[in-house]
Structure formats: structure tokens, C-alpha cells
Protein backbone atom coordinates (compact mmCIF):
# COMPACT_ATOMS: atom_id res chain seq x y z
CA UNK A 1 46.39 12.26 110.35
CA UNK A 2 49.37 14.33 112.01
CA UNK A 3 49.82 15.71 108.24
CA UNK A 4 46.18 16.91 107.57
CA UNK A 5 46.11 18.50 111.62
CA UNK A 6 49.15 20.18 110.37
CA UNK A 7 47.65 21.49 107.07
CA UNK A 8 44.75 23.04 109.17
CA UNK A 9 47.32 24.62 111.57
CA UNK A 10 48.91 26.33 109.12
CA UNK A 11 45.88 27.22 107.24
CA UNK A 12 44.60 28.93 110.61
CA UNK A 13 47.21 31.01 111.63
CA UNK A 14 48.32 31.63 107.79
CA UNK A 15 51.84 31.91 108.84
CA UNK A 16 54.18 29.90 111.18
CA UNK A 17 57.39 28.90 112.11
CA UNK A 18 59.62 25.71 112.36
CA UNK A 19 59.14 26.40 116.45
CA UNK A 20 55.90 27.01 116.17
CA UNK A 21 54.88 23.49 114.33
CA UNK A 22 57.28 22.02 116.93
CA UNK A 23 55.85 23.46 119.89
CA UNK A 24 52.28 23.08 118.80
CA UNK A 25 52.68 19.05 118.05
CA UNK A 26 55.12 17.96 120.31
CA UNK A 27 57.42 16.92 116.91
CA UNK A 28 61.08 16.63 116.44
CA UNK A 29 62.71 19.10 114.38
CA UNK A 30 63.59 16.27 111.75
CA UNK A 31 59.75 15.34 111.61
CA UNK A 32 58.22 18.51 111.55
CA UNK A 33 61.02 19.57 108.75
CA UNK A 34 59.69 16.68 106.78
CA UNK A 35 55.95 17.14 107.34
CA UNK A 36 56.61 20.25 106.08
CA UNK A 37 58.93 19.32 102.75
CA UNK A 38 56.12 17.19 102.11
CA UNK A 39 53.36 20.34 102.27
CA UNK A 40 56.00 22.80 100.46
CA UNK A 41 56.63 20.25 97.31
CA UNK A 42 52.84 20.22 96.92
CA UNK A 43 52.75 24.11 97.06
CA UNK A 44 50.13 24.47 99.74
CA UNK A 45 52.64 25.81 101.77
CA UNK A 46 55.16 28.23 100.84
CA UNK A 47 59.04 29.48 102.77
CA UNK A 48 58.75 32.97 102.94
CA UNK A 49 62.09 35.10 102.63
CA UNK A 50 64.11 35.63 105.88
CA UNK A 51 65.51 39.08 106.75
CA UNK A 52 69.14 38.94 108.44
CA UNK A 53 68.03 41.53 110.57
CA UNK A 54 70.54 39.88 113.83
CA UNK A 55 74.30 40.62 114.42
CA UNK A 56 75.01 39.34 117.75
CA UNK A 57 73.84 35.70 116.87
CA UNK A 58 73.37 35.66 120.94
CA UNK A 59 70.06 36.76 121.73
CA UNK A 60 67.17 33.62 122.82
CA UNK A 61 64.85 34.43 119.95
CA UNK A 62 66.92 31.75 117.64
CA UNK A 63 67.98 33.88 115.15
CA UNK A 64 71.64 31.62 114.98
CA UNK A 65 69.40 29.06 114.19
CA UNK A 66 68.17 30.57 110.89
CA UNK A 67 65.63 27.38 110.24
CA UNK A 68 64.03 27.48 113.25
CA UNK A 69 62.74 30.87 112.82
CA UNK A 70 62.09 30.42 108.87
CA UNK A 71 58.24 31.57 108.14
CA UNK A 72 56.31 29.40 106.30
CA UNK A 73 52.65 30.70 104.87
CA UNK A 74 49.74 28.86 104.24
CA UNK A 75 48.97 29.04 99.90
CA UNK A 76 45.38 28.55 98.69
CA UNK A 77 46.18 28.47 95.06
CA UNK A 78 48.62 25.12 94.93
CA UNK A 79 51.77 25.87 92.35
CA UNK A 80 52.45 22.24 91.79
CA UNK A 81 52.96 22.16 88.18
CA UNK A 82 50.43 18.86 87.26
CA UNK A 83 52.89 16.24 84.84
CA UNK A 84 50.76 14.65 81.73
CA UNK A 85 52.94 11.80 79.99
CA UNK A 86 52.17 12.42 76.12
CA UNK A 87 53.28 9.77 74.17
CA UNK A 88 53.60 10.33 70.66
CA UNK A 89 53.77 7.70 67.79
């Protein structure tokens, strides 16, 4: 359930961050981090690159915490490559 709300959520707002997820569902950081390894291996959701754009590491916007301000993006066309066993005789 938690999994498809989360899909939706993302969908919505297109793009979102660890925080975000966290915030939004009340989840750990370990379970939204795996709710969203799930959504990433399927390739409806993909990490988008980070800029290092922080040199003080001290300001309250997370930036030392590099994962917690990664941006993930919703993906309509899933990459997950589809695996066909062929077996050959």
C-alpha cells in the first residue's frame, strides 16, 4: 500500500527528495531508502545528478548529508531491461 501511495507521490510532484518522502510519510530514513531502491531498480524512478554546489558543510539545508538532499524524478517510460531465458538445444 505504503509503496503504491509512494509511487503516486512521486508521480505528482515529478521530483522529490529523501526528506521530502520522509517528511511526507512519517518513514525512517532506512525505509524510505528502501521503498525507494525498490522503485529505482524497476526504473520508474530515477536519482538525478547532485551538484556540490556547498563548501561550508554547516548550513541547515543538509547539504553534509548528501543523501538526504539527493533528487529523485518520477520516469514514465520504465528502463528495466525485461530478461527472456532462451534455452537452446
Amino acid at each position: 500500500m505504503i509503496l503504491l501511495e509512494l509511487k503516486h507521490y512521486i508521480k505528482k510532484h515529478q521530483q522529490v527528495t529523501l526528506n521530502n518522502i520522509q517528511t511526507h510519510f512519517d518513514l525512517s530514513e532506512e525505509t524510505a531508502l528502501g521503498l525507494l531502491e525498490y522503485l529505482l531498480q524497476q526504473g520508474h524512478v530515477v536519482a538525478l545528478q547532485q551538484s556540490s554546489s556547498c563548501t561550508t558543510k554547516t548550513c541547515h539545508t543538509n547539504c553534509a548529508q548528501p543523501h538526504k538532499t539527493q533528487r529523485y524524478q518520477w520516469s514514465d517510460s520504465v528502463k528495466k531491461p525485461v530478461v527472456i531465458p532462451v534455452h537452446l538445444q
